[in-house]
PDB file of N, CA and C in Angstrom:
ATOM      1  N   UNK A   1     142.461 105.681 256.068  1.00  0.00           N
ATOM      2  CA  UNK A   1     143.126 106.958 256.045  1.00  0.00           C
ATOM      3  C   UNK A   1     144.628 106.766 255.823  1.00  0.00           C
ATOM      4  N   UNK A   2     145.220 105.754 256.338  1.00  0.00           N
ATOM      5  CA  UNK A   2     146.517 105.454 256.331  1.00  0.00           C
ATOM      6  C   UNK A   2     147.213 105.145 254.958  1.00  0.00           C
ATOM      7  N   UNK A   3     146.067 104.402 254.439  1.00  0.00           N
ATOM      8  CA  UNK A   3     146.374 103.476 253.102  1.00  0.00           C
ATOM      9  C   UNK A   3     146.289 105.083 252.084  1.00  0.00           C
ATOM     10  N   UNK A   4     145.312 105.904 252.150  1.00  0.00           N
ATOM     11  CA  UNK A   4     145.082 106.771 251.416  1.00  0.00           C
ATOM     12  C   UNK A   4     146.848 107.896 251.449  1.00  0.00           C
ATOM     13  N   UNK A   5     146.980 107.706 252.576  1.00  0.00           N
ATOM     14  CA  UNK A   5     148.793 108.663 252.791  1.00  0.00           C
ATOM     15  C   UNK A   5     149.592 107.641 252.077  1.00  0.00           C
ATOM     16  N   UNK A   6     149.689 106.511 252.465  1.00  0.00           N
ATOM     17  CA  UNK A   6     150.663 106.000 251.663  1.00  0.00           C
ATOM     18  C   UNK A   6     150.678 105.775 249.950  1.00  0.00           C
ATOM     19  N   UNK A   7     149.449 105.705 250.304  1.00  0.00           N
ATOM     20  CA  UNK A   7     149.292 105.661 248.427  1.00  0.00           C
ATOM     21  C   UNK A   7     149.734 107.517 247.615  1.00  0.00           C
ATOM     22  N   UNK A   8     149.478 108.244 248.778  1.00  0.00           N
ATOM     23  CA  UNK A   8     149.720 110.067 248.162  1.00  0.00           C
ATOM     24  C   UNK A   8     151.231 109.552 247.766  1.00  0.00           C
ATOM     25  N   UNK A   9     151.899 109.099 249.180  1.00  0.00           N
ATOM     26  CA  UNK A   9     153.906 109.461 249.220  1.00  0.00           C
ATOM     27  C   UNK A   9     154.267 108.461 248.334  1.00  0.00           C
ATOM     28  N   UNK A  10     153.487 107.250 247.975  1.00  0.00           N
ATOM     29  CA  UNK A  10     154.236 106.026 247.025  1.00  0.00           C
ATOM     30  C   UNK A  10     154.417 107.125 245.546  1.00  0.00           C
ATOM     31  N   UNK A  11     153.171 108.104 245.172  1.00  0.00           N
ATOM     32  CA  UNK A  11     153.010 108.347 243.902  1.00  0.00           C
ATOM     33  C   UNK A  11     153.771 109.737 243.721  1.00  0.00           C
ATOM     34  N   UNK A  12     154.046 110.422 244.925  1.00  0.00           N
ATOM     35  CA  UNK A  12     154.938 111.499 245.394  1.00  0.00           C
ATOM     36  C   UNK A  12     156.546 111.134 245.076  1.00  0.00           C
ATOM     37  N   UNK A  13     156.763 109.544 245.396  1.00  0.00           N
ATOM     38  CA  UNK A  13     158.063 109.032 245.497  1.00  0.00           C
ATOM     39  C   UNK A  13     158.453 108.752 244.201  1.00  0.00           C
ATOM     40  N   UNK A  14     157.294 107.944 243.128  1.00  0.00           N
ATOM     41  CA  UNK A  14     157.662 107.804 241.642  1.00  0.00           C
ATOM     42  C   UNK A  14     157.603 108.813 240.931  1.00  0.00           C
ATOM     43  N   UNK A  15     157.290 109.926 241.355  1.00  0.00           N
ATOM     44  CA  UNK A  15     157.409 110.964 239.851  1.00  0.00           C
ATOM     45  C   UNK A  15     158.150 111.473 240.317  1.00  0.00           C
ATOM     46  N   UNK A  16     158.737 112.318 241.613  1.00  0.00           N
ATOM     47  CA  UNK A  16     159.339 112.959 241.430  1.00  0.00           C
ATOM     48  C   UNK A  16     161.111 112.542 241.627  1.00  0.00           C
ATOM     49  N   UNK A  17     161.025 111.549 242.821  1.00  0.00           N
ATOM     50  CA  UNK A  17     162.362 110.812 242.469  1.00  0.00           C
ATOM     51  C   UNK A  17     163.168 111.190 241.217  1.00  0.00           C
ATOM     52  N   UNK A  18     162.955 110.281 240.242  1.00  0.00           N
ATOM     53  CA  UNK A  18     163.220 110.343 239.324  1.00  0.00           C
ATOM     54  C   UNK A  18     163.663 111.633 238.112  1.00  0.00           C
ATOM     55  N   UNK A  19     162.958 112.419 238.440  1.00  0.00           N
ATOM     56  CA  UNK A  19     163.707 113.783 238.229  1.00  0.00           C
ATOM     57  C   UNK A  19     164.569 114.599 238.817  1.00  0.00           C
ATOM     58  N   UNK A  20     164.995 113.774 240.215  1.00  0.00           N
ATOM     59  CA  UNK A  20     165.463 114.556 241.457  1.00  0.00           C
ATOM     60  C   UNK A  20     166.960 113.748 241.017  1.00  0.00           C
ATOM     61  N   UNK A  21     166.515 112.153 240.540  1.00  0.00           N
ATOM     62  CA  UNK A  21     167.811 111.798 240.246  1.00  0.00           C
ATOM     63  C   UNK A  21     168.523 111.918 238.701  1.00  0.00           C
ATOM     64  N   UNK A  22     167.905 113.037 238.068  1.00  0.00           N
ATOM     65  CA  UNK A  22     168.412 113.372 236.490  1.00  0.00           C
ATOM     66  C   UNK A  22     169.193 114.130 237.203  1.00  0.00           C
ATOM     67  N   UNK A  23     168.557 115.930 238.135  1.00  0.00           N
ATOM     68  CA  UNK A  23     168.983 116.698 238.875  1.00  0.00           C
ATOM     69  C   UNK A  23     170.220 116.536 238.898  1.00  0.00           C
ATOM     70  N   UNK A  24     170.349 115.592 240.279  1.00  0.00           N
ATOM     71  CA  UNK A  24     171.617 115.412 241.158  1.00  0.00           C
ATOM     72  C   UNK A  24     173.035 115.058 239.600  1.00  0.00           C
ATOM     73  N   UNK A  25     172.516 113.955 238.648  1.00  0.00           N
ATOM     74  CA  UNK A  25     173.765 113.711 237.733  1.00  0.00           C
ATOM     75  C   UNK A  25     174.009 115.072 237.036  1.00  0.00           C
ATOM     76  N   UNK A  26     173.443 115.821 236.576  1.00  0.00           N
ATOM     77  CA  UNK A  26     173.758 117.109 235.921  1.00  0.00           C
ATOM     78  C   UNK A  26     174.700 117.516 236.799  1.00  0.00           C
ATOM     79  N   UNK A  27     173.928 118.104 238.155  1.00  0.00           N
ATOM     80  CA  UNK A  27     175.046 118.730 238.534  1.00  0.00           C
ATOM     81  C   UNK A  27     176.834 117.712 239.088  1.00  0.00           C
ATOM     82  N   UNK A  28     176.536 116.745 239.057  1.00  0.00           N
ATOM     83  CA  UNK A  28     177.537 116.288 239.632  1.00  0.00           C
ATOM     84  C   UNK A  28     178.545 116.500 238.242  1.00  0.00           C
ATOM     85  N   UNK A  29     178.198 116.326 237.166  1.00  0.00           N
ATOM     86  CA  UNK A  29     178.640 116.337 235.507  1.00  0.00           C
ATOM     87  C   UNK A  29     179.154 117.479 235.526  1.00  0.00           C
ATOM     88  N   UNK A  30     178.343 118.793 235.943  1.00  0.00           N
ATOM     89  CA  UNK A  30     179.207 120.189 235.816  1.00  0.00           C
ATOM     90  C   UNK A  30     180.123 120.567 236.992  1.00  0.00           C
ATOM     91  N   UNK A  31     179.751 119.737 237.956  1.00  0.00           N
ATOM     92  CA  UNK A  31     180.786 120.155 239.055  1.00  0.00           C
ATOM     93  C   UNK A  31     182.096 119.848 238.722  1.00  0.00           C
ATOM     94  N   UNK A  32     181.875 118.199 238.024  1.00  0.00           N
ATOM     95  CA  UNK A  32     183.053 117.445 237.875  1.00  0.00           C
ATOM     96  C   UNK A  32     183.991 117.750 237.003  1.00  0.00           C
ATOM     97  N   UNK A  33     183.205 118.415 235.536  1.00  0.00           N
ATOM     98  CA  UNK A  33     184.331 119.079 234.640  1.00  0.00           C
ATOM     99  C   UNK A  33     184.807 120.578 235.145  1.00  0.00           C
ATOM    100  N   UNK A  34     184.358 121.590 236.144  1.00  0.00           N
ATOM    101  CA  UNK A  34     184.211 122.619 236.669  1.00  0.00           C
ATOM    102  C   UNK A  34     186.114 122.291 237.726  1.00  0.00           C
ATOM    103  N   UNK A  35     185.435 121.159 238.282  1.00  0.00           N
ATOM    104  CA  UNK A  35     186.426 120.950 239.264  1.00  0.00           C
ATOM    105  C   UNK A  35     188.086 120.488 238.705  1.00  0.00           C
ATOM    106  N   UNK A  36     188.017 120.024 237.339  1.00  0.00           N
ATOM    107  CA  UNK A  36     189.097 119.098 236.628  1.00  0.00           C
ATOM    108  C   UNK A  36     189.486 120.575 235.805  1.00  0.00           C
ATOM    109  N   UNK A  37     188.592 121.408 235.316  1.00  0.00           N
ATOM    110  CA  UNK A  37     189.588 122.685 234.889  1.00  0.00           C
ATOM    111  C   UNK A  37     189.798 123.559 236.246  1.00  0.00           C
ATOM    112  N   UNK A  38     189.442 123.641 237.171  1.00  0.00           N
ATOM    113  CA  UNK A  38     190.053 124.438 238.175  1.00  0.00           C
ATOM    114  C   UNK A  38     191.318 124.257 238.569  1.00  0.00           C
ATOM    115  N   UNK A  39     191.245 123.060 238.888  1.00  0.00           N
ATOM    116  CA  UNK A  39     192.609 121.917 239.252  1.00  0.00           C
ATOM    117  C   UNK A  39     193.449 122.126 238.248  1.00  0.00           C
ATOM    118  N   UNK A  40     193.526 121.904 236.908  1.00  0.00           N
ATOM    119  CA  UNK A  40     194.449 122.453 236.222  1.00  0.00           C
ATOM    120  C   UNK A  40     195.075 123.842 235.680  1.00  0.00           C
ATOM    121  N   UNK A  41     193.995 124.626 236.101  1.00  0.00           N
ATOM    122  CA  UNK A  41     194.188 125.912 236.198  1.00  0.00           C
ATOM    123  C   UNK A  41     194.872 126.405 237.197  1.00  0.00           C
ATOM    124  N   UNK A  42     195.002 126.099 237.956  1.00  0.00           N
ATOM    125  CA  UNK A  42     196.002 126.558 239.411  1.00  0.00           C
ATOM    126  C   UNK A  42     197.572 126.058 239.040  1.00  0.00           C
ATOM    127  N   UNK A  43     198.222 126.747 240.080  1.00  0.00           N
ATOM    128  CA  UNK A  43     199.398 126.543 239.629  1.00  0.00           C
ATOM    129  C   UNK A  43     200.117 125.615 240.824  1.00  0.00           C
ATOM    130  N   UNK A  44     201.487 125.035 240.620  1.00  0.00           N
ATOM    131  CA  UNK A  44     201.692 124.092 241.428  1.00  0.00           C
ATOM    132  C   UNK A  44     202.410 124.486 242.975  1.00  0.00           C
ATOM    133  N   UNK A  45     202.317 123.465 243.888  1.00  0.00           N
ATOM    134  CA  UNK A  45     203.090 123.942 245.241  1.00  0.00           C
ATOM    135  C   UNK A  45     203.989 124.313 245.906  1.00  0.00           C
ATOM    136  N   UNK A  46     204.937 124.205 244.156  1.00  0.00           N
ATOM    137  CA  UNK A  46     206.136 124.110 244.309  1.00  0.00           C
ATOM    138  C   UNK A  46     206.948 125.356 244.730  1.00  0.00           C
ATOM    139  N   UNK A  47     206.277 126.479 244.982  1.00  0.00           N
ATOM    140  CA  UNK A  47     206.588 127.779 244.981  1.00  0.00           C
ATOM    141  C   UNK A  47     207.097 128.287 246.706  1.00  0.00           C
ATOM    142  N   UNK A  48     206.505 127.212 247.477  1.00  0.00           N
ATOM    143  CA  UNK A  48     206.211 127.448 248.778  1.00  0.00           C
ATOM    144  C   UNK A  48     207.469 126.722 249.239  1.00  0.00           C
ATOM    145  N   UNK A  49     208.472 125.928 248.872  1.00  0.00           N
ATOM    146  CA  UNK A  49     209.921 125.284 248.970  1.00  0.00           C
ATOM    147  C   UNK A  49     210.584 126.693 249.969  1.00  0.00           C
ATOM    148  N   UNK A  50     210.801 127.457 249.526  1.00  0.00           N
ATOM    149  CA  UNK A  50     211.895 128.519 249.858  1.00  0.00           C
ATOM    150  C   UNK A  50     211.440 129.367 251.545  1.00  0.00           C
ATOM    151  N   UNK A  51     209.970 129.795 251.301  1.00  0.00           N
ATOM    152  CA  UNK A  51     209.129 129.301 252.844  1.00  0.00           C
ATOM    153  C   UNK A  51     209.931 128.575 253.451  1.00  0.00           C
ATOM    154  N   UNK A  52     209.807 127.689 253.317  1.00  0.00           N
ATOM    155  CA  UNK A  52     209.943 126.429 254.663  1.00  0.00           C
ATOM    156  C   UNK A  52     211.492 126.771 254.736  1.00  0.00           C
ATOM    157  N   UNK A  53     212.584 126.718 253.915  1.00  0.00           N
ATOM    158  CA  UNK A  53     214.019 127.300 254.030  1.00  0.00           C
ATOM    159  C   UNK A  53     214.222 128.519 255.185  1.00  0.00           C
ATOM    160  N   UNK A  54     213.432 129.730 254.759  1.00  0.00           N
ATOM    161  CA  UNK A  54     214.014 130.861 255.193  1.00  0.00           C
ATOM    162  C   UNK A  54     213.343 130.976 256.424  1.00  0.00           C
ATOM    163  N   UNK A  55     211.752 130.505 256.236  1.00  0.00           N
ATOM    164  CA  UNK A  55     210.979 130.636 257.237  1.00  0.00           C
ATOM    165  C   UNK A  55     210.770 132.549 257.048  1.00  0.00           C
ATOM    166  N   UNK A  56     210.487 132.984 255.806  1.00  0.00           N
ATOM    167  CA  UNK A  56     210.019 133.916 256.064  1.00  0.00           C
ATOM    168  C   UNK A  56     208.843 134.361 254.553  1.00  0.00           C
ATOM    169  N   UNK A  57     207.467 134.624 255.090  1.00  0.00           N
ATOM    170  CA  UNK A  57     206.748 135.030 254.329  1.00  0.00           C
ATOM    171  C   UNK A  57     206.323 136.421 253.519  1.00  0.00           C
ATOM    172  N   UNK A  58     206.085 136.235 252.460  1.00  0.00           N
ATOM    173  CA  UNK A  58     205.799 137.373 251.526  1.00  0.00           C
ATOM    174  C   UNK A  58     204.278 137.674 251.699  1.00  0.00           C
ATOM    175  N   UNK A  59     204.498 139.189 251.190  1.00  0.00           N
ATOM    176  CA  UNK A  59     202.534 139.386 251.369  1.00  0.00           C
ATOM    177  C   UNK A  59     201.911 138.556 250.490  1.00  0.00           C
ATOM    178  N   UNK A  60     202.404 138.047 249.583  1.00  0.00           N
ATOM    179  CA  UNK A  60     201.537 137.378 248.094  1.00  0.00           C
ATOM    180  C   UNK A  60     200.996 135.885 249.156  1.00  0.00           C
ATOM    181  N   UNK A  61     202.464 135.234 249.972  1.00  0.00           N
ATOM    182  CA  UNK A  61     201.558 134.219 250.502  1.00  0.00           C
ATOM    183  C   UNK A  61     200.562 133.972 251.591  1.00  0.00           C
ATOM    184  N   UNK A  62     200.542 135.870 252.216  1.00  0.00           N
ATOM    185  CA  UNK A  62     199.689 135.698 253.179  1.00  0.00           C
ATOM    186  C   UNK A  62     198.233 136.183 253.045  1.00  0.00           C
ATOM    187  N   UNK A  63     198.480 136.330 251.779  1.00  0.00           N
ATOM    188  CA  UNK A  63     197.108 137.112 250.826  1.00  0.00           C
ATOM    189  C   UNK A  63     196.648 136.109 250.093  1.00  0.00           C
ATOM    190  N   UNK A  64     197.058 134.890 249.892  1.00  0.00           N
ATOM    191  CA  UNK A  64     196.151 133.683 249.098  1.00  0.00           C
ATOM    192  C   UNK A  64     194.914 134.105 248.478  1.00  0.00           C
ATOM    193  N   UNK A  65     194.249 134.281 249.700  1.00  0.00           N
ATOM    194  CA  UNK A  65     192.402 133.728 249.554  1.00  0.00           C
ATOM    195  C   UNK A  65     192.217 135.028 248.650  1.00  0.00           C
ATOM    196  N   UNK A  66     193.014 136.240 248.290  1.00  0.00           N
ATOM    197  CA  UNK A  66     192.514 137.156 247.252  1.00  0.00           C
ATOM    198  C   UNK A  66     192.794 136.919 245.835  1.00  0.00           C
ATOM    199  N   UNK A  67     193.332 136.014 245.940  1.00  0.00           N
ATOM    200  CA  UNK A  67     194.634 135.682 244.663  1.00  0.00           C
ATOM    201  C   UNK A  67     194.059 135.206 243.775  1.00  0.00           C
ATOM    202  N   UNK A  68     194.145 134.902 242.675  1.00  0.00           N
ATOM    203  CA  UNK A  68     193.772 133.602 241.592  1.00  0.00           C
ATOM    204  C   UNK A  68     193.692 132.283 242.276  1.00  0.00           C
ATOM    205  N   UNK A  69     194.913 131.859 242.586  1.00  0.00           N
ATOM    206  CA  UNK A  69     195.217 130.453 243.262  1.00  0.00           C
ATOM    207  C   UNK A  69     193.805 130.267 244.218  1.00  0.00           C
ATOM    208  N   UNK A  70     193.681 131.330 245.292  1.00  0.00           N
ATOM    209  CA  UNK A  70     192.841 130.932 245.991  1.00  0.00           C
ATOM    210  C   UNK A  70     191.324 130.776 245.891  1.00  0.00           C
ATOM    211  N   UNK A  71     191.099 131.709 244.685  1.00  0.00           N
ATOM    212  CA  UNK A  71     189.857 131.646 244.237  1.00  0.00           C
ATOM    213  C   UNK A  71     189.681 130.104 243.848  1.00  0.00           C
ATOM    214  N   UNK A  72     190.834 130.060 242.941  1.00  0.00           N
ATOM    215  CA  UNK A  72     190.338 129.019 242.526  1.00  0.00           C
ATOM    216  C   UNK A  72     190.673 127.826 242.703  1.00  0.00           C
ATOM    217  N   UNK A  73     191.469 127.415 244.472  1.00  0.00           N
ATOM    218  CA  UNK A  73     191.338 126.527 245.183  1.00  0.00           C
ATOM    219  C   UNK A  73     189.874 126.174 246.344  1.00  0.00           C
ATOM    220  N   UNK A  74     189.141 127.756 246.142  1.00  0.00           N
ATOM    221  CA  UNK A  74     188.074 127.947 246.825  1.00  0.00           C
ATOM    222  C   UNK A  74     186.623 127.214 245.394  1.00  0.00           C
ATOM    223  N   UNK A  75     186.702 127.166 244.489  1.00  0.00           N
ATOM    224  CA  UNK A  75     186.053 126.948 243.564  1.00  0.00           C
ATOM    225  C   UNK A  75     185.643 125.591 243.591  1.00  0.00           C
ATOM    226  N   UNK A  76     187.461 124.884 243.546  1.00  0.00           N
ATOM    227  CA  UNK A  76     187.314 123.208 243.690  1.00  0.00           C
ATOM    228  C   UNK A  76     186.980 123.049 245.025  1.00  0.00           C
ATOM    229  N   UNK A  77     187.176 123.754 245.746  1.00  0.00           N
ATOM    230  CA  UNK A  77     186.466 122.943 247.185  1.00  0.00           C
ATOM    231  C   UNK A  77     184.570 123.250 246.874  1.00  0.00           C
ATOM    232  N   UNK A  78     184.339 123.800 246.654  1.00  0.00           N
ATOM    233  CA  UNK A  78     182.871 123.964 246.368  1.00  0.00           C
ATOM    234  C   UNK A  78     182.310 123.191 245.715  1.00  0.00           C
ATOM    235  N   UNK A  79     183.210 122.963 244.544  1.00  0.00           N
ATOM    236  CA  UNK A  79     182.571 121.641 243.554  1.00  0.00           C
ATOM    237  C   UNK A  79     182.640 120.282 244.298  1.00  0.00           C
ATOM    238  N   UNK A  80     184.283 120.132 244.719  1.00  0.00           N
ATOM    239  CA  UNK A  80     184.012 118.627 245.419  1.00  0.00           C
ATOM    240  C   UNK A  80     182.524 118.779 246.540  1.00  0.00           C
ATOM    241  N   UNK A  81     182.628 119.209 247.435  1.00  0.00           N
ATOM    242  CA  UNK A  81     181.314 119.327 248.040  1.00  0.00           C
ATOM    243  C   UNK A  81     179.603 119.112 247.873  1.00  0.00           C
ATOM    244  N   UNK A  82     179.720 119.847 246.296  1.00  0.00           N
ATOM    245  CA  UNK A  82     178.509 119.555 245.482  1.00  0.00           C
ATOM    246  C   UNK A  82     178.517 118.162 244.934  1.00  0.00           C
ATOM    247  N   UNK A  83     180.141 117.659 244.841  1.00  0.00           N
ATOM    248  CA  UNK A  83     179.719 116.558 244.064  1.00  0.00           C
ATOM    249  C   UNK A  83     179.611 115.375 244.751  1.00  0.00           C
ATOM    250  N   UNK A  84     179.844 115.778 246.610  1.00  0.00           N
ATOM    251  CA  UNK A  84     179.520 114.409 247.227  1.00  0.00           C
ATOM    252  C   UNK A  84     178.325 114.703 248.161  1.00  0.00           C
ATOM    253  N   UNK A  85     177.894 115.711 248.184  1.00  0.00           N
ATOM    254  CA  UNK A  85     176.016 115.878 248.605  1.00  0.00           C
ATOM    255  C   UNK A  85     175.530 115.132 247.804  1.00  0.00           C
ATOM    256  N   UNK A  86     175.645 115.539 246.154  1.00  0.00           N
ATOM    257  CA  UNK A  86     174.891 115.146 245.297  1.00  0.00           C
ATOM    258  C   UNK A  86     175.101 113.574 245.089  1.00  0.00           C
ATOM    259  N   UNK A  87     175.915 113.228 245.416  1.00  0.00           N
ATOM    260  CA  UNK A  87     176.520 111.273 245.150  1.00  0.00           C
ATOM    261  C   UNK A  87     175.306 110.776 246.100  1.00  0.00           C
ATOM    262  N   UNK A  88     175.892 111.344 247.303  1.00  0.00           N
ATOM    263  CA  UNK A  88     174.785 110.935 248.357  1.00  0.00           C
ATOM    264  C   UNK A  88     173.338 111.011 248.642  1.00  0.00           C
ATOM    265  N   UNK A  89     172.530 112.197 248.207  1.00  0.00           N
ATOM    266  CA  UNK A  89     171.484 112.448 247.614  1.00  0.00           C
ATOM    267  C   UNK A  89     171.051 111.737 246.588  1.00  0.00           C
ATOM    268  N   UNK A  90     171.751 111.250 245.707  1.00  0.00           N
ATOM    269  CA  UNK A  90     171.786 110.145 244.645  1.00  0.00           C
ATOM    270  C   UNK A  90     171.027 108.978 245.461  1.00  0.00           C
ATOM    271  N   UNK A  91     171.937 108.120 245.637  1.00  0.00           N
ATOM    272  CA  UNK A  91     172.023 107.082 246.063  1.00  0.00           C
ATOM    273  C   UNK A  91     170.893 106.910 247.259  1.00  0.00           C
ATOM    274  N   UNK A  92     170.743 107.911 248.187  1.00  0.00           N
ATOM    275  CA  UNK A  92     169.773 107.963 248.931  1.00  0.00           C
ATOM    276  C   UNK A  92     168.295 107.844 248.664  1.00  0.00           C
ATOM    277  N   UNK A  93     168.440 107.852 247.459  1.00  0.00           N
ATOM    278  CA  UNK A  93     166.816 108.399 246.703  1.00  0.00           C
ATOM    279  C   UNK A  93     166.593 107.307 245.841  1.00  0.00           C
ATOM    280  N   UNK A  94     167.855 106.641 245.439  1.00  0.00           N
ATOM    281  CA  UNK A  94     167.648 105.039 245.018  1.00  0.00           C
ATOM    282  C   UNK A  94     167.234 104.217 245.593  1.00  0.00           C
ATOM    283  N   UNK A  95     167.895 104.614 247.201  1.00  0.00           N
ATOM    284  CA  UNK A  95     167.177 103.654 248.141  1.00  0.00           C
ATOM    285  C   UNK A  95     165.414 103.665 248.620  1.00  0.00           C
ATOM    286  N   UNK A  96     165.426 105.029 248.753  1.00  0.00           N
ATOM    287  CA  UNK A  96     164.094 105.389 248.847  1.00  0.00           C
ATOM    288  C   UNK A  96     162.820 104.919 248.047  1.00  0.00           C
ATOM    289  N   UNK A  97     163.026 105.429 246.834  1.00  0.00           N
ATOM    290  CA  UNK A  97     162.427 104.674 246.194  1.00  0.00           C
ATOM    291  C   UNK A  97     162.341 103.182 245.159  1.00  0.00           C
ATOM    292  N   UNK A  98     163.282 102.660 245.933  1.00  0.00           N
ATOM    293  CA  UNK A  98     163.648 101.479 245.944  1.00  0.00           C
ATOM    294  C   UNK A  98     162.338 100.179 246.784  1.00  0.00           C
ATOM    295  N   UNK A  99     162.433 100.782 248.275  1.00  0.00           N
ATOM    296  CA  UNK A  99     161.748 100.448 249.124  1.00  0.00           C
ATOM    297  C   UNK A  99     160.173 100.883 249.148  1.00  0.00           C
ATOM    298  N   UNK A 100     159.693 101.989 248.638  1.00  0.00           N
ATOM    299  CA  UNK A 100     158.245 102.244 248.438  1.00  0.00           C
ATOM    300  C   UNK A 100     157.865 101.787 247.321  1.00  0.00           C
ATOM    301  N   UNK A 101     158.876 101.194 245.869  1.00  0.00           N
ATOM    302  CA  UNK A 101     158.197 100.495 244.960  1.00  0.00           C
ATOM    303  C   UNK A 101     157.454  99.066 245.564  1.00  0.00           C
TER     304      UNK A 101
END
């Protein structure tokens, strides 16, 4: 009975692995160019200098997260995220079926 389970998950582990690890590179591929135009799409930090001077804030900087900037500092954080589940999910599944071959 035992031999019969392991033989199901060995043949469970070679087919589908392997599509799980096409999966994971796609998305890490669209995260990664996703994340490299976000990043350049934003604008730089340099704006926030006069802040720290006066010590006094505008509504624009206390409104970020509605902004462009923040969207799309919220964008790259999403992608990096996807793209180190997916590294790890990677690699995890190399190991996996690494060891049941």
């Amino acid at each position: 009975m035992l031999s019969i389970m392991l033989a199901a998950s060995n043949d469970f582990v070679t087919t589908v692995f392997p599509v799980l690890r096409y999966i994971f590179l796609v998305l890490i591929f669209i995260s990664s160019i996703t994340m490299i135009i976000t990043t350049l799409m934003q604008s730089s930090a340099d704006e926030n200098g006069a802040t720290a001077v006066t010590g006094q804030e505008s509504y624009y900087s206390q409104n970020k997260g509605e902004s462009r900037d923040g969207k799309l500092k919220r964008i790259t954080t999403i992608c990096a995220i996807i793209i180190a589940t997916c590294t790890v999910l990677y690699f995890v599944s190399l190991l996996i079926n690494g060891y049941s071959a």
